[in-house]
N, C-alpha and C. Protein backbone atom coordinates (compact mmCIF):
# COMPACT_ATOMS: atom_id res chain seq x y z
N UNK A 1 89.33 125.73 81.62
CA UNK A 1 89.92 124.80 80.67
C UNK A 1 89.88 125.37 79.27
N UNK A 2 88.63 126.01 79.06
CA UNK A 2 88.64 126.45 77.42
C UNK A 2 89.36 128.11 77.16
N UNK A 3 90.04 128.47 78.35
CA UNK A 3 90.45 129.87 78.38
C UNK A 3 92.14 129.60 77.41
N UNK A 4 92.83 128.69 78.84
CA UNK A 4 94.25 128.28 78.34
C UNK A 4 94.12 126.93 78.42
N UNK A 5 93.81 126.28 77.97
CA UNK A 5 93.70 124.74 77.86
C UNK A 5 95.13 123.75 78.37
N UNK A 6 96.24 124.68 77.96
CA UNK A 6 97.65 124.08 78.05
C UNK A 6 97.61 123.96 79.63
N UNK A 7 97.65 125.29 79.85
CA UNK A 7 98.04 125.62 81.37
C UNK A 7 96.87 124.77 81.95
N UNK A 8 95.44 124.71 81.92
CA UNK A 8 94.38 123.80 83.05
C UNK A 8 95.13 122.62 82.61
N UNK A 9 95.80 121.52 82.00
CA UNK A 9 96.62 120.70 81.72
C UNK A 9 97.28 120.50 82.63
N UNK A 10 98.45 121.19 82.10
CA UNK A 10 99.80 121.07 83.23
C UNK A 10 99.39 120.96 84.94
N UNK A 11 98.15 122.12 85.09
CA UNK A 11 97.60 122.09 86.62
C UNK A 11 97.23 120.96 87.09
N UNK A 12 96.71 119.67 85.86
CA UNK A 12 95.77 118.58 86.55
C UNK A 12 96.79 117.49 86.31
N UNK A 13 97.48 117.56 85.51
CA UNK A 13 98.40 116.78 85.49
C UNK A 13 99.60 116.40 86.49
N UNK A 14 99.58 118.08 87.16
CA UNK A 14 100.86 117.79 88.88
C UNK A 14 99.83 117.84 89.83
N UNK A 15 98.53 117.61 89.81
CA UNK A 15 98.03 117.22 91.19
C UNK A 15 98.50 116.24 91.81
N UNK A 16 99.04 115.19 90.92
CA UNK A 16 99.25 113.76 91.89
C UNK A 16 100.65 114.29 92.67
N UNK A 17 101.26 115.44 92.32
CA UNK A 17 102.50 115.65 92.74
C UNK A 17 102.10 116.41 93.60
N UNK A 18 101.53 116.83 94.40
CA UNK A 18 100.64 117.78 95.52
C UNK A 18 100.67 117.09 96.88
N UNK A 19 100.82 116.79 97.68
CA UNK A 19 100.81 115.93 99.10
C UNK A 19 98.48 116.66 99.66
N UNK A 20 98.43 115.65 99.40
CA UNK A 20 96.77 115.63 99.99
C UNK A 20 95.85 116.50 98.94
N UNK A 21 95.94 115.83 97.56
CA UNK A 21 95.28 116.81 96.92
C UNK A 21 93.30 116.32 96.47
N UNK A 22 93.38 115.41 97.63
CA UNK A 22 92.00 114.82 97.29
C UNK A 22 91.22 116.10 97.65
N UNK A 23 90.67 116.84 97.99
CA UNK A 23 89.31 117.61 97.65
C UNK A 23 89.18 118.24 96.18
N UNK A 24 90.68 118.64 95.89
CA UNK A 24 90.39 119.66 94.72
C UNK A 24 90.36 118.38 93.90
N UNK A 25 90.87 117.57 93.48
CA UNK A 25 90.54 116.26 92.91
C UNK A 25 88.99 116.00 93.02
N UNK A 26 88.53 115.70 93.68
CA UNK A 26 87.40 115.41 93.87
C UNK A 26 86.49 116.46 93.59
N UNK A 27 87.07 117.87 93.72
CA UNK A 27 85.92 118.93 93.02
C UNK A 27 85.77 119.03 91.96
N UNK A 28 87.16 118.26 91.41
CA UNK A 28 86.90 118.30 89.83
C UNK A 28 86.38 116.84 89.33
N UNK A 29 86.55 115.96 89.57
CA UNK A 29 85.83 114.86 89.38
C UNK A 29 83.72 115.01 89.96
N UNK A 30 83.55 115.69 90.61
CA UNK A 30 82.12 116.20 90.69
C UNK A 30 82.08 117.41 90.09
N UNK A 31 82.38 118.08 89.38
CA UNK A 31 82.17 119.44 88.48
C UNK A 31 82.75 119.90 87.51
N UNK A 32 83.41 119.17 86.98
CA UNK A 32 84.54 118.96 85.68
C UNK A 32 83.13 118.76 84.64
N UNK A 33 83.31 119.60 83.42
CA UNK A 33 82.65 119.11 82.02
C UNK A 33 83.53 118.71 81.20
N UNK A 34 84.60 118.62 81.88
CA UNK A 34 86.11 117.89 80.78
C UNK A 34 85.87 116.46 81.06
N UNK A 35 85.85 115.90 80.31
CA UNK A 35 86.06 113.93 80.46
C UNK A 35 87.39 113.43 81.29
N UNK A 36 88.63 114.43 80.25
CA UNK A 36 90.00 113.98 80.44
C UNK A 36 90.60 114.76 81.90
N UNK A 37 89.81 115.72 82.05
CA UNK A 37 90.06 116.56 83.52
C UNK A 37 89.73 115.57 84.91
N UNK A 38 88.55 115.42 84.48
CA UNK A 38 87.81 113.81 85.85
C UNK A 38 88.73 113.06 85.45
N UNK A 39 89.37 112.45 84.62
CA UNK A 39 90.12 111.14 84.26
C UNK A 39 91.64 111.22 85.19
N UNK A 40 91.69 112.56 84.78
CA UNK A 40 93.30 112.90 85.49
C UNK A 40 93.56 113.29 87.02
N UNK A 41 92.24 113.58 87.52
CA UNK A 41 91.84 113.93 88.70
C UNK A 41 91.58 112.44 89.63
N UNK A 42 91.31 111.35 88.85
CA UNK A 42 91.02 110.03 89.32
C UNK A 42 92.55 109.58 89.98
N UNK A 43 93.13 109.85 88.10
CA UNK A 43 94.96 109.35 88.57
C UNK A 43 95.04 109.74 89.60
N UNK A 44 95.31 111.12 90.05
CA UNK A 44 96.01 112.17 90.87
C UNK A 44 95.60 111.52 92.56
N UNK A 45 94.34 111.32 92.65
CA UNK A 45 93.77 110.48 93.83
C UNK A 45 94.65 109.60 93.98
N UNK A 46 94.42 108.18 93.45
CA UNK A 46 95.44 107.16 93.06
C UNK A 46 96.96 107.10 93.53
N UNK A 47 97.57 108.08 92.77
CA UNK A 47 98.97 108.23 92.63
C UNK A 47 99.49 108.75 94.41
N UNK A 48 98.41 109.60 94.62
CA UNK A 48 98.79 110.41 96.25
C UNK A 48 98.28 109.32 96.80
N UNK A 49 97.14 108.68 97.12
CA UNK A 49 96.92 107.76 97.88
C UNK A 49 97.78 106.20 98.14
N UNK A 50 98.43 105.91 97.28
CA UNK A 50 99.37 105.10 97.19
C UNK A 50 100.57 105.65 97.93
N UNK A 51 101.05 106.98 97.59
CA UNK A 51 101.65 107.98 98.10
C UNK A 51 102.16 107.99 99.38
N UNK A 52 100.62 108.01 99.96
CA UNK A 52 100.88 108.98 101.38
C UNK A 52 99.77 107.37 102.18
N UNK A 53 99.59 106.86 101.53
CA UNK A 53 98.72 105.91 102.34
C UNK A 53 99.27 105.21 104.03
N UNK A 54 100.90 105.22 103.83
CA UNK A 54 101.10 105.30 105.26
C UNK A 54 100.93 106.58 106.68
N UNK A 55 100.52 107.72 105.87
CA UNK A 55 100.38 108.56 106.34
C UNK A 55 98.83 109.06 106.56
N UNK A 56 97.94 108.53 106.07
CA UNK A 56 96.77 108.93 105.65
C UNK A 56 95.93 108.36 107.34
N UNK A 57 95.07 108.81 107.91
CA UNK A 57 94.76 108.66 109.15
C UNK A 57 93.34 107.66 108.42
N UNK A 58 92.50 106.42 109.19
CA UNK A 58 91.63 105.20 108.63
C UNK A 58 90.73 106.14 107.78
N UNK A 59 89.94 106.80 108.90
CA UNK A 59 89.33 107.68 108.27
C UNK A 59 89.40 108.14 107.16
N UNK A 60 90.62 108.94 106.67
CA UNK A 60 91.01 109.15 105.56
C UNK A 60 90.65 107.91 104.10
N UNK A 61 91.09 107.17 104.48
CA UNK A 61 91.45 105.93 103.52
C UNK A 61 89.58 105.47 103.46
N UNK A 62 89.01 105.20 104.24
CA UNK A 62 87.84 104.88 103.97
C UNK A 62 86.84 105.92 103.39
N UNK A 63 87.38 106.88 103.41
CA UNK A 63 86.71 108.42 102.78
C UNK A 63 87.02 108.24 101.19
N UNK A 64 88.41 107.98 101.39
CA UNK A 64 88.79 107.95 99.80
C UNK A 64 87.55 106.80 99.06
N UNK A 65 88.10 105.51 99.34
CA UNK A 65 87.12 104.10 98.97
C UNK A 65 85.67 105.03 99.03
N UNK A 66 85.13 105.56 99.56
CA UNK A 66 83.88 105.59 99.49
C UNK A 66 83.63 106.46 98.69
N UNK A 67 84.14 107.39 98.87
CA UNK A 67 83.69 108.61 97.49
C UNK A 67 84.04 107.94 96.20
N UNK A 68 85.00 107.02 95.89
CA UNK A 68 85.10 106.39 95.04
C UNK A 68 83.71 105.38 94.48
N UNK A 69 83.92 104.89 95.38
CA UNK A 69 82.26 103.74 95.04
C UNK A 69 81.01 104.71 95.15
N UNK A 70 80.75 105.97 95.77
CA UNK A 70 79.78 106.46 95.65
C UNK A 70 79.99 107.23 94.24
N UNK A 71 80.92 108.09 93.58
CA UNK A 71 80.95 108.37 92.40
C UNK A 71 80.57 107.58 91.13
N UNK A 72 81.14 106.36 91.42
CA UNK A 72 80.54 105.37 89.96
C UNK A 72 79.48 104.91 90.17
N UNK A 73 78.72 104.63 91.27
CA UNK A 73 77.28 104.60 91.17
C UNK A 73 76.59 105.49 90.81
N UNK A 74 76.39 106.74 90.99
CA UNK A 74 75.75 108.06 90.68
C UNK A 74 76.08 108.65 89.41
N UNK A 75 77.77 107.83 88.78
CA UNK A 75 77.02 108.43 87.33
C UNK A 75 77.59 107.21 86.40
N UNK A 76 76.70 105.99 86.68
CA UNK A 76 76.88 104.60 85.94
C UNK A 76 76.58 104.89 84.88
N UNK A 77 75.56 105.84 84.33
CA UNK A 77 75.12 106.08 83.24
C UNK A 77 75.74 107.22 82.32
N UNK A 78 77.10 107.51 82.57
CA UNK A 78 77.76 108.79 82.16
C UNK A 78 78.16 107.68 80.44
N UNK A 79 78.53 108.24 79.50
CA UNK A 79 78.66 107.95 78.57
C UNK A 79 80.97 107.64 78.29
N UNK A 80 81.22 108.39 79.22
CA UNK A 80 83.00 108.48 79.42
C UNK A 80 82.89 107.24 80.52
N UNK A 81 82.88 106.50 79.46
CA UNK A 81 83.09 104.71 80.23
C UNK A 81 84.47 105.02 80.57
N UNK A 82 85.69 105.56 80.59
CA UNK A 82 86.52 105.26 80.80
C UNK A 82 87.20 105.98 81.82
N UNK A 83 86.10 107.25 81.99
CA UNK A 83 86.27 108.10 83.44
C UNK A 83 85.87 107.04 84.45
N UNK A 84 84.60 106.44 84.08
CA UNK A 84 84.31 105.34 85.24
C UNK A 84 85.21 104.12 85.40
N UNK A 85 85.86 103.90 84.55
CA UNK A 85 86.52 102.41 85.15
C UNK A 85 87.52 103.29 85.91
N UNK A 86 88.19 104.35 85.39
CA UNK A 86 89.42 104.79 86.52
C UNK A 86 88.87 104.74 87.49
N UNK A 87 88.07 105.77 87.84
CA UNK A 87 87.49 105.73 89.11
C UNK A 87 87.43 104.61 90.00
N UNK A 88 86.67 103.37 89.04
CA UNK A 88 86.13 102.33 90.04
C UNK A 88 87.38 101.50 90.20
N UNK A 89 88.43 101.68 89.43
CA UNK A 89 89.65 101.27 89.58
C UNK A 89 90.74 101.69 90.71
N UNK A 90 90.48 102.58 90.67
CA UNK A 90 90.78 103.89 91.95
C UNK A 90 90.49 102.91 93.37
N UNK A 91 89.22 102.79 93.06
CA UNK A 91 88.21 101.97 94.53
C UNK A 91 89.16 100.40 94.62
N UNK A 92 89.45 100.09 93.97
CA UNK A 92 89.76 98.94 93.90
C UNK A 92 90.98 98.93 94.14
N UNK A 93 91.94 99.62 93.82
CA UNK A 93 92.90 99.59 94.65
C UNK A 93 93.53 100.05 95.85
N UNK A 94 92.54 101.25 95.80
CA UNK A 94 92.79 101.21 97.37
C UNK A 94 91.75 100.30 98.55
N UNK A 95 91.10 99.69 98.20
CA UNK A 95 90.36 98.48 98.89
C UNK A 95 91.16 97.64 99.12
N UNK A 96 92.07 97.65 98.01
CA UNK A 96 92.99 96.24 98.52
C UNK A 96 94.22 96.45 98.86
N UNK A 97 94.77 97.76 99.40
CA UNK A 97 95.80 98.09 99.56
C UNK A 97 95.25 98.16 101.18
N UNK A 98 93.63 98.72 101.56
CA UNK A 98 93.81 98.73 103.25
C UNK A 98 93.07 97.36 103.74
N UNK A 99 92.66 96.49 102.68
CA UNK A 99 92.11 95.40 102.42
C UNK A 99 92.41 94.73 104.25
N UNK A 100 93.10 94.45 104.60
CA UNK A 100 94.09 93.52 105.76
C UNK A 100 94.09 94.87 107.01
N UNK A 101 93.50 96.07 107.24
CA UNK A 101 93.70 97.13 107.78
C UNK A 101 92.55 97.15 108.30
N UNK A 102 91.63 97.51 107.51
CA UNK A 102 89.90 97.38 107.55
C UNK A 102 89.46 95.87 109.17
N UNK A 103 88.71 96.10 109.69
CA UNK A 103 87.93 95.77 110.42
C UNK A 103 86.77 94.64 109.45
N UNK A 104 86.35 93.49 109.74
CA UNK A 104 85.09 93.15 108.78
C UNK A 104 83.80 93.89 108.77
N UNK A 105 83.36 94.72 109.69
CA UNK A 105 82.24 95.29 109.43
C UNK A 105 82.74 96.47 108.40
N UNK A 106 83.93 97.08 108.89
CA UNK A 106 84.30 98.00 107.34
C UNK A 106 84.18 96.87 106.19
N UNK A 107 84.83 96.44 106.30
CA UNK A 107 84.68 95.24 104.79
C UNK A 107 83.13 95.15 104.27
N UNK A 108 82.50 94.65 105.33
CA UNK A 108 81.08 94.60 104.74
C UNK A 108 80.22 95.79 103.81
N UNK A 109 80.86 96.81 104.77
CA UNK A 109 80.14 98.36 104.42
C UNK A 109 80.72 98.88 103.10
N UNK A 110 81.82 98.26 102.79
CA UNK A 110 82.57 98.69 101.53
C UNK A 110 81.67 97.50 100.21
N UNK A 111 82.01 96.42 100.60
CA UNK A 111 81.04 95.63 99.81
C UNK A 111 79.68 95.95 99.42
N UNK A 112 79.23 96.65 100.60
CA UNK A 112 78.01 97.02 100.12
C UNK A 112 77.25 98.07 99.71
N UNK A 113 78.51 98.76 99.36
CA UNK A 113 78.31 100.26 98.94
C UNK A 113 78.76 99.70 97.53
């Protein structure tokens, strides 16, 4: 990021345009020292998961929700309040997008994570 700043930009900015770009998303949302890099990496989740969510196998979709809710717990105390609401915003919509999909014991397990 601090080499060409423009170009790590443009890269995080077309992830959401990527078909399945949740790991590298997610590597950067767990190893990013950029605020706005995790922030854009949240979108990019988001944007594909909405995306491809008819395509996405349960598994998938409950992987997403959970790394989601397990990320804003583990860093509740990060000071980029606003990396965390994406995130937990992230969780929240795709909770309620497989909301009616989910099983109730998934429901429960999501609640209680």
């Amino acid at each position: 990021m601090h080499v060409n700043p423009a170009a790590a930009e443009a890269t995080i900015l077309s992830l959401c345009q990527f078909p399945r770009p949740y790991q590298a998303c997610q590597f950067i949302l767990e190893n990013s020292q950029v605020a706005n890099a995790r922030f854009q990496a949240a979108a990019a989740i988001r944007d594909s998961a909405i995306r491809e969510w008819g395509f996405l196998t349960a598994d998938d979709k409950r992987s997403l929700i959970s790394f989601c809710l397990r990320f804003v717990m583990q860093h509740a105390s990060s000071p980029e309040g606003y990396v965390q609401a994406k995130v937990s915003s992230v969780a929240a919509q795709l909770l309620k997008r497989g909301w009616l999909d989910f099983s109730a014991g998934e429901k429960e397990a999501f609640l209680y994570e």
